[in-house]
PDB file of N, CA and C in Angstrom:
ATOM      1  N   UNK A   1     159.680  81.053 125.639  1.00  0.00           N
ATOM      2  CA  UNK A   1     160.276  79.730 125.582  1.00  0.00           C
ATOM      3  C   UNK A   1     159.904  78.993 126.863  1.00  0.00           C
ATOM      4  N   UNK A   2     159.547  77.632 126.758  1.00  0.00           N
ATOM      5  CA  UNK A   2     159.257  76.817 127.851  1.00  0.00           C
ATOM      6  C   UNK A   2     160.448  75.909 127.972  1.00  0.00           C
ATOM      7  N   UNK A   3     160.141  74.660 129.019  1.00  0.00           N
ATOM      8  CA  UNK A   3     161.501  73.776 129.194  1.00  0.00           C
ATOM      9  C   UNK A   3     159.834  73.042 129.819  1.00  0.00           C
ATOM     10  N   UNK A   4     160.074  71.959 129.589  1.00  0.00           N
ATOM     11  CA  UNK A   4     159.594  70.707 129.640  1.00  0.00           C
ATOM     12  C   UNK A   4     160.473  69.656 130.611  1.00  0.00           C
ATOM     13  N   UNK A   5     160.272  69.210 132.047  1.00  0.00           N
ATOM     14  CA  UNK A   5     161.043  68.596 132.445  1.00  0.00           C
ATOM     15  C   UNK A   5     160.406  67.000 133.337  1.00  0.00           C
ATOM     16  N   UNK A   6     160.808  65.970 132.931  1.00  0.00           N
ATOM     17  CA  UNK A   6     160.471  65.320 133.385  1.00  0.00           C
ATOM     18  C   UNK A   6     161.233  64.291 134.562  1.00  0.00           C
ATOM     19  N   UNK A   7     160.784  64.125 136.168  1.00  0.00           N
ATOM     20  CA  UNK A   7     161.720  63.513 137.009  1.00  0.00           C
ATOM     21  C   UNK A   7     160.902  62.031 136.767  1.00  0.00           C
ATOM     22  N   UNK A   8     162.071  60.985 137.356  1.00  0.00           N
ATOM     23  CA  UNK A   8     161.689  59.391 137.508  1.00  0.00           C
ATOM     24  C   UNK A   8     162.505  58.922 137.964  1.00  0.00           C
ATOM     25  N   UNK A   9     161.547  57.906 139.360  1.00  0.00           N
ATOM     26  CA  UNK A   9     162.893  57.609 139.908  1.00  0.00           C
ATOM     27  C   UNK A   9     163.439  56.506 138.966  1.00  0.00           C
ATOM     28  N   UNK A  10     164.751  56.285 139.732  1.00  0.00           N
ATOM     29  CA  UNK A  10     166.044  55.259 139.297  1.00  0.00           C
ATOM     30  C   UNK A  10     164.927  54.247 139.023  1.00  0.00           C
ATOM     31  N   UNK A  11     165.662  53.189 137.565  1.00  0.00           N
ATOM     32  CA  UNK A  11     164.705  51.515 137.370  1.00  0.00           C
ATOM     33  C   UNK A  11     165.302  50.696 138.533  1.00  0.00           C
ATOM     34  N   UNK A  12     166.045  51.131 139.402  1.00  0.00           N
ATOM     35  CA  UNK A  12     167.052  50.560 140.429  1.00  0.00           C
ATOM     36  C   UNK A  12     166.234  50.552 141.980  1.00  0.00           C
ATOM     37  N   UNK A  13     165.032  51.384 141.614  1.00  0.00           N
ATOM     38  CA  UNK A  13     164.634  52.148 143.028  1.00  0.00           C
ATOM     39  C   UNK A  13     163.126  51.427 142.960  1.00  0.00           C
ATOM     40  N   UNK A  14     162.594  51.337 144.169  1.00  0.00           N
ATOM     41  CA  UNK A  14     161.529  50.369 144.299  1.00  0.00           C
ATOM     42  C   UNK A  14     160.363  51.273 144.274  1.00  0.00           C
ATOM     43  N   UNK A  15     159.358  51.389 143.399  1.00  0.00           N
ATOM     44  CA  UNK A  15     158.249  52.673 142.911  1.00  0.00           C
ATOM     45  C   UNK A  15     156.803  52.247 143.592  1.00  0.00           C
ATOM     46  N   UNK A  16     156.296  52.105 144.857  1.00  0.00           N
ATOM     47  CA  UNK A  16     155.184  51.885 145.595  1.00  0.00           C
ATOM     48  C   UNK A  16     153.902  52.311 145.242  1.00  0.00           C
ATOM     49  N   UNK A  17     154.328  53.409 144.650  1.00  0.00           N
ATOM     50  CA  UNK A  17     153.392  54.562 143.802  1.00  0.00           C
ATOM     51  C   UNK A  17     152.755  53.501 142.425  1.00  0.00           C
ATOM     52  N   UNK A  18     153.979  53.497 141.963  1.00  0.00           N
ATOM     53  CA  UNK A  18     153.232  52.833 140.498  1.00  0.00           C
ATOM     54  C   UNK A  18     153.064  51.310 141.073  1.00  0.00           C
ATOM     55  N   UNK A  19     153.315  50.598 141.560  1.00  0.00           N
ATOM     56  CA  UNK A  19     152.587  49.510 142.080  1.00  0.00           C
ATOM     57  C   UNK A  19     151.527  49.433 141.878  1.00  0.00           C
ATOM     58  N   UNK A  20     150.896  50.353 143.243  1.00  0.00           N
ATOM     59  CA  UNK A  20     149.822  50.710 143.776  1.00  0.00           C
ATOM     60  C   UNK A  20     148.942  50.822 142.829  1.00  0.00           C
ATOM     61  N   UNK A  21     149.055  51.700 141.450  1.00  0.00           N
ATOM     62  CA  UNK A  21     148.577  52.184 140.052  1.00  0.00           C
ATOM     63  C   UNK A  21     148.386  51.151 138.908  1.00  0.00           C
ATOM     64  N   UNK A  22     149.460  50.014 139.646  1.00  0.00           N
ATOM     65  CA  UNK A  22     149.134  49.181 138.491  1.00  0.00           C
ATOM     66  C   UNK A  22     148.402  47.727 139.295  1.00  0.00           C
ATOM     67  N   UNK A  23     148.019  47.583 140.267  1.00  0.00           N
ATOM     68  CA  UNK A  23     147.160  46.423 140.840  1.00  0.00           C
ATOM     69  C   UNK A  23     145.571  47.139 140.474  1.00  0.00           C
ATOM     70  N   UNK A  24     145.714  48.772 140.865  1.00  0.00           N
ATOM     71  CA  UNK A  24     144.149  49.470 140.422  1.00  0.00           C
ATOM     72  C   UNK A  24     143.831  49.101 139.171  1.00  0.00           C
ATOM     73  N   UNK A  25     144.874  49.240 138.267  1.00  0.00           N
ATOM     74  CA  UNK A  25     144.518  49.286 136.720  1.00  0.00           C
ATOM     75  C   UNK A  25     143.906  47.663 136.441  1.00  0.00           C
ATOM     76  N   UNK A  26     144.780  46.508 137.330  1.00  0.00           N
ATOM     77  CA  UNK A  26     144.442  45.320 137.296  1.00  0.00           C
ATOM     78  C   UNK A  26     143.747  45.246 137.175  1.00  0.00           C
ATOM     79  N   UNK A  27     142.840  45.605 138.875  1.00  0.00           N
ATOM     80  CA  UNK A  27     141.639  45.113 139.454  1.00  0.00           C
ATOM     81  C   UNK A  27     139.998  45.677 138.499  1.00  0.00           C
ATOM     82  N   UNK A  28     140.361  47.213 137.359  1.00  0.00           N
ATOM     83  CA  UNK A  28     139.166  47.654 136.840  1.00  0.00           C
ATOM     84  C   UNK A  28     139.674  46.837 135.471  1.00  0.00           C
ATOM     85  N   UNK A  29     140.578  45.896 135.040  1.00  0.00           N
ATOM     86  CA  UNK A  29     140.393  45.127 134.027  1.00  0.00           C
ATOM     87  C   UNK A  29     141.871  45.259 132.912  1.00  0.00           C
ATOM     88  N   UNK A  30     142.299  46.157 133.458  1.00  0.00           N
ATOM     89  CA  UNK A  30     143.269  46.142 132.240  1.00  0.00           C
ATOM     90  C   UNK A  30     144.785  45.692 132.614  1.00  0.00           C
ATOM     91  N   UNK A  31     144.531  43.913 132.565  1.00  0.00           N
ATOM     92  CA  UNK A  31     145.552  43.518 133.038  1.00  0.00           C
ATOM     93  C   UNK A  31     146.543  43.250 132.100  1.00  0.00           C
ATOM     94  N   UNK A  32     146.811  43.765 131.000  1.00  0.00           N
ATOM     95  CA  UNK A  32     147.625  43.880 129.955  1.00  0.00           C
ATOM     96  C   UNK A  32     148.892  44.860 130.703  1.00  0.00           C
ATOM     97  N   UNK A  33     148.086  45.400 131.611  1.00  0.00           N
ATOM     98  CA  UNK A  33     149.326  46.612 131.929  1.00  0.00           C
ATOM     99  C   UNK A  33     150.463  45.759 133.056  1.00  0.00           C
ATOM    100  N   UNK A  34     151.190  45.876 132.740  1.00  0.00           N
ATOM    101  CA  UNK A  34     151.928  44.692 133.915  1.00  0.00           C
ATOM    102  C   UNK A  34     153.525  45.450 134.162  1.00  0.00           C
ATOM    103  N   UNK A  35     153.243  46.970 134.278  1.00  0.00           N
ATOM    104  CA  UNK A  35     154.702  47.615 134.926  1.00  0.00           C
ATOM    105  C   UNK A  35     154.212  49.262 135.079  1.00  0.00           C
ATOM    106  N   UNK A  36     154.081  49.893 136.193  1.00  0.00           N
ATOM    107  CA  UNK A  36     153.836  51.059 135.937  1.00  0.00           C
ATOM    108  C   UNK A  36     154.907  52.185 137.183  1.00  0.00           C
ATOM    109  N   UNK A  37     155.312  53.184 136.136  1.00  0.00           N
ATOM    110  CA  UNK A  37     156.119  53.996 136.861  1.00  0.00           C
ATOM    111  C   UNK A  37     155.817  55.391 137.084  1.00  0.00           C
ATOM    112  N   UNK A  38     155.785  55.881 138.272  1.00  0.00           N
ATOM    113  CA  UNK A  38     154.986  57.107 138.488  1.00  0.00           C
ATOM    114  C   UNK A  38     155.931  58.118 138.317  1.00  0.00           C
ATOM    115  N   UNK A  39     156.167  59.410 138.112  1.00  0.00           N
ATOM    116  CA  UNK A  39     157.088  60.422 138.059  1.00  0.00           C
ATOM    117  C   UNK A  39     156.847  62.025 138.184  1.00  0.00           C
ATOM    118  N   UNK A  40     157.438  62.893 138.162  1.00  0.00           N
ATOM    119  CA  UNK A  40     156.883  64.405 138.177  1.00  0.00           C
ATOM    120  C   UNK A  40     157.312  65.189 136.432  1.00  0.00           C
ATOM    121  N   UNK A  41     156.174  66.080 136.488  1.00  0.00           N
ATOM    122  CA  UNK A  41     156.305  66.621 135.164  1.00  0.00           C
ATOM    123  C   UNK A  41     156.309  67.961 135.633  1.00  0.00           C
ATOM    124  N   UNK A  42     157.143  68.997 135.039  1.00  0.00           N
ATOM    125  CA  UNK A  42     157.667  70.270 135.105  1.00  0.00           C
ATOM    126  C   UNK A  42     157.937  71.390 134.336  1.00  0.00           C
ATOM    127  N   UNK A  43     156.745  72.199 134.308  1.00  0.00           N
ATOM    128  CA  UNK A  43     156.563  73.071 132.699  1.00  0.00           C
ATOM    129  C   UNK A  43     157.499  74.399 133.458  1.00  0.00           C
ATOM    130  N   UNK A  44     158.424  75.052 132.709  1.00  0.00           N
ATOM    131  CA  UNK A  44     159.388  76.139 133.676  1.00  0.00           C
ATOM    132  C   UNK A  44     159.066  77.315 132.641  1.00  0.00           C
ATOM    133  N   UNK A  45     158.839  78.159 132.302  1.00  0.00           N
ATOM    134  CA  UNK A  45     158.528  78.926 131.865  1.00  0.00           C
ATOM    135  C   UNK A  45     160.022  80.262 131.934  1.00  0.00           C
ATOM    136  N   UNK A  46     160.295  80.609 130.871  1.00  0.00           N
ATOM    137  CA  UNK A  46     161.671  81.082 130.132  1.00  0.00           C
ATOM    138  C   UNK A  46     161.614  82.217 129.461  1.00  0.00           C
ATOM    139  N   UNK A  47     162.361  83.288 130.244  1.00  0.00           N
ATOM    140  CA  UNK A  47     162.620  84.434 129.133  1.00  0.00           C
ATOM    141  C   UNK A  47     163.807  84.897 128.631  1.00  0.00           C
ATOM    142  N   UNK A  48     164.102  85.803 127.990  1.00  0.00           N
ATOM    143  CA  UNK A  48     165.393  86.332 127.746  1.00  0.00           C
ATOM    144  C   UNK A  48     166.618  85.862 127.646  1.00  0.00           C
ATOM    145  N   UNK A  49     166.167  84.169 127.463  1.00  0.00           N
ATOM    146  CA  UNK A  49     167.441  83.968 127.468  1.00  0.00           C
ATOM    147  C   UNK A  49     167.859  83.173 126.097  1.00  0.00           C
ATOM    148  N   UNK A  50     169.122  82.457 125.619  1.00  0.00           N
ATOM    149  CA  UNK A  50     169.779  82.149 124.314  1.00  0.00           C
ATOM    150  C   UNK A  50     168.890  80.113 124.911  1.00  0.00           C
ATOM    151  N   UNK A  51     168.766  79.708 123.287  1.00  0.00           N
ATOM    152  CA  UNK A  51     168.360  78.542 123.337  1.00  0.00           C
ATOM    153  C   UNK A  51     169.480  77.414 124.541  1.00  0.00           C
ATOM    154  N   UNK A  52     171.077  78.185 124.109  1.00  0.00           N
ATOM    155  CA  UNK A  52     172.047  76.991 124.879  1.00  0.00           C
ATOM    156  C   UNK A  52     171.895  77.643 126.168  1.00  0.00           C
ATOM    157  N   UNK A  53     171.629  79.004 126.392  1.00  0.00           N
ATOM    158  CA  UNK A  53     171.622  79.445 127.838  1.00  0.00           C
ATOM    159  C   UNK A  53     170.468  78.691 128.556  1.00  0.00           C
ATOM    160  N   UNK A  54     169.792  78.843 127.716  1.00  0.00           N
ATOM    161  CA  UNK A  54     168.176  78.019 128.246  1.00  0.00           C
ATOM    162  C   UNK A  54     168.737  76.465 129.059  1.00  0.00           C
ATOM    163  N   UNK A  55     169.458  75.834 128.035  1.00  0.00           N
ATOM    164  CA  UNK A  55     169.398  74.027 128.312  1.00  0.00           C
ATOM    165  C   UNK A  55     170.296  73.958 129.519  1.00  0.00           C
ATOM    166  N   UNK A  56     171.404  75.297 129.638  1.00  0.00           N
ATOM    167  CA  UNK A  56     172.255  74.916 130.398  1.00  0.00           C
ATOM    168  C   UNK A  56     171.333  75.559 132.313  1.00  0.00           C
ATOM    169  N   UNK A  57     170.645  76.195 131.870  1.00  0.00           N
ATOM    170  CA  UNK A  57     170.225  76.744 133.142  1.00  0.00           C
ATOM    171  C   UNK A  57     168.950  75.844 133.423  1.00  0.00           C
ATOM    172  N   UNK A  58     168.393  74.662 132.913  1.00  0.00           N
ATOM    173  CA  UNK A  58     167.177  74.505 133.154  1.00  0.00           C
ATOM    174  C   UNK A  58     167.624  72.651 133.220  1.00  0.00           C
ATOM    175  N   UNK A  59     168.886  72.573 132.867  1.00  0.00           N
ATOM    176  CA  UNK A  59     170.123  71.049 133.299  1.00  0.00           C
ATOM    177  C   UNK A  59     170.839  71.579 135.163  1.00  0.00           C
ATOM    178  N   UNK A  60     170.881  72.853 135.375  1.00  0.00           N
ATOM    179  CA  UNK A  60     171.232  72.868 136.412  1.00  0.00           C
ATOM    180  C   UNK A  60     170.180  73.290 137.384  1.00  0.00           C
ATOM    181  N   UNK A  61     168.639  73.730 136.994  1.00  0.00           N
ATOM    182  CA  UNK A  61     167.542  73.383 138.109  1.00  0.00           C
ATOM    183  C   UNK A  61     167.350  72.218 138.330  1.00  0.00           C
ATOM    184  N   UNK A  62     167.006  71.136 137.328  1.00  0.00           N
ATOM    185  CA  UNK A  62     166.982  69.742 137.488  1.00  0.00           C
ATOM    186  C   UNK A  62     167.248  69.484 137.835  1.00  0.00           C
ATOM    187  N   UNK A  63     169.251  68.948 137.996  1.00  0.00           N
ATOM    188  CA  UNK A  63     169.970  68.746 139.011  1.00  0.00           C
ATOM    189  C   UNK A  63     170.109  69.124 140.800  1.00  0.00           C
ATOM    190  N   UNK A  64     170.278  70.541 140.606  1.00  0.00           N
ATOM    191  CA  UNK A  64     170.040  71.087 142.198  1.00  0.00           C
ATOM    192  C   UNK A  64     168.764  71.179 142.782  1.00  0.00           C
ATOM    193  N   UNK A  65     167.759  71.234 142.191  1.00  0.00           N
ATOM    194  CA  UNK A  65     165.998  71.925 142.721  1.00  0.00           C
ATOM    195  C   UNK A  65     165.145  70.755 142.284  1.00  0.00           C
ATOM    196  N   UNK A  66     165.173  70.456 140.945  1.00  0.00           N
ATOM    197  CA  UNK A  66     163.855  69.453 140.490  1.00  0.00           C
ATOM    198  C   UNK A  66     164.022  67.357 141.306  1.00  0.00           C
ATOM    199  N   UNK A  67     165.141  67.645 141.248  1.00  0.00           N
ATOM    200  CA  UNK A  67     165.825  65.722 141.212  1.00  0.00           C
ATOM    201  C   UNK A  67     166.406  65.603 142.360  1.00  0.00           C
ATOM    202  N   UNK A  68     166.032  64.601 143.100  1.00  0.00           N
ATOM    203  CA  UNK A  68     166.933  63.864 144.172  1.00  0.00           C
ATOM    204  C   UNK A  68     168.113  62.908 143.618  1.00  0.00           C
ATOM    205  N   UNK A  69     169.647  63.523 143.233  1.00  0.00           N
ATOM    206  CA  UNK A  69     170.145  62.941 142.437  1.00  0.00           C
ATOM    207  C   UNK A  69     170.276  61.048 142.788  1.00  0.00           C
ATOM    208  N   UNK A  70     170.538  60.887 143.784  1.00  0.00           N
ATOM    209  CA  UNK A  70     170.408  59.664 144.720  1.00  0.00           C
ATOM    210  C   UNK A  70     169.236  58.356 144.002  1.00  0.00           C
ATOM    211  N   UNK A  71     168.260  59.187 143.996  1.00  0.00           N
ATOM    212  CA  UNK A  71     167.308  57.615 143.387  1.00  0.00           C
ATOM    213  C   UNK A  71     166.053  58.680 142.265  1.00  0.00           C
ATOM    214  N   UNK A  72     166.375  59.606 141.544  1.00  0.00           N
ATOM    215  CA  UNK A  72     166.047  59.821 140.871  1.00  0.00           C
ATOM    216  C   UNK A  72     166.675  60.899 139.260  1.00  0.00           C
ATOM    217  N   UNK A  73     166.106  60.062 138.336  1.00  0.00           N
ATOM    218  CA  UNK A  73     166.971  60.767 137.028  1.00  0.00           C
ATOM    219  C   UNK A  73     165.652  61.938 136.021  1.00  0.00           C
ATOM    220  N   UNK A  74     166.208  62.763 135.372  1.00  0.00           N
ATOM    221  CA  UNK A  74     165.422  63.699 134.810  1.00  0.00           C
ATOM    222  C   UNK A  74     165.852  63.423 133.573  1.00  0.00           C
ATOM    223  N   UNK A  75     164.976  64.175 132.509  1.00  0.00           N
ATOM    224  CA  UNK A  75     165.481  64.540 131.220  1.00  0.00           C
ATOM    225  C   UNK A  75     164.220  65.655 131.098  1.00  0.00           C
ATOM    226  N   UNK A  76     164.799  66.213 129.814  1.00  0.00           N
ATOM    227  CA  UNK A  76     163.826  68.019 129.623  1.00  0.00           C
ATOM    228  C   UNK A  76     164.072  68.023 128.326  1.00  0.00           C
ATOM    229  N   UNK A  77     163.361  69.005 127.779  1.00  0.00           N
ATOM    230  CA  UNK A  77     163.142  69.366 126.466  1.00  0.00           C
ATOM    231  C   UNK A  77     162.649  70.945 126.281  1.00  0.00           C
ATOM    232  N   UNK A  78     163.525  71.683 125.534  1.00  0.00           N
ATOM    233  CA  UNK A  78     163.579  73.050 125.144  1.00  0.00           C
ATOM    234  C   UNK A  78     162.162  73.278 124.011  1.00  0.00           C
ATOM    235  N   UNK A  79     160.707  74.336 124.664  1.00  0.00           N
ATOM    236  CA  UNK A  79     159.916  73.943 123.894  1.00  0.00           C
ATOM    237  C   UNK A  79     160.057  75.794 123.243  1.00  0.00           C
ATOM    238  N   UNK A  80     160.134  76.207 121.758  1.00  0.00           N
ATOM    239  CA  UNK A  80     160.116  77.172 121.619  1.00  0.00           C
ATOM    240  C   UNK A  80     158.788  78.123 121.676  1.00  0.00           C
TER     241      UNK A  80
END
């Protein structure tokens, strides 16, 4: 079993990163793109454990280990 987790900061929090990503995207032409948000992706790799044991232990890495709760939010997905 995997867990799929994805961090991003807050829409509240000012993203320099995706800025930066989206004046590049401008400048080679694709100025259709006009908002870009950068984030971390997190494949966790899972054994032995029950599908709800899974969500509940891989909701409390996110929280304590993966996310700066302050200016960034997660969500995950249980991959069988």
């Amino acid at each position: 079993m995997k867990a799929h987790v994805w961090v991003m900061l807050k829409s509240t929090v000012l993203d320099p990163q995706g800025q930066t990503i989206q004046r590049a995207l401008s400048s080679l032409g694709y100025s259709k793109v006009q908002d870009v948000r950068q984030g971390k992706f997190f494949v966790l790799g899972l054994d032995g454990l029950s599908h709800d044991d899974a969500k509940a232990q891989v909701e409390r890495i996110a929280k304590e280990v993966l996310t700066n709760p302050v200016i960034e939010e997660f969500r995950y997905e249980i991959v069988d």
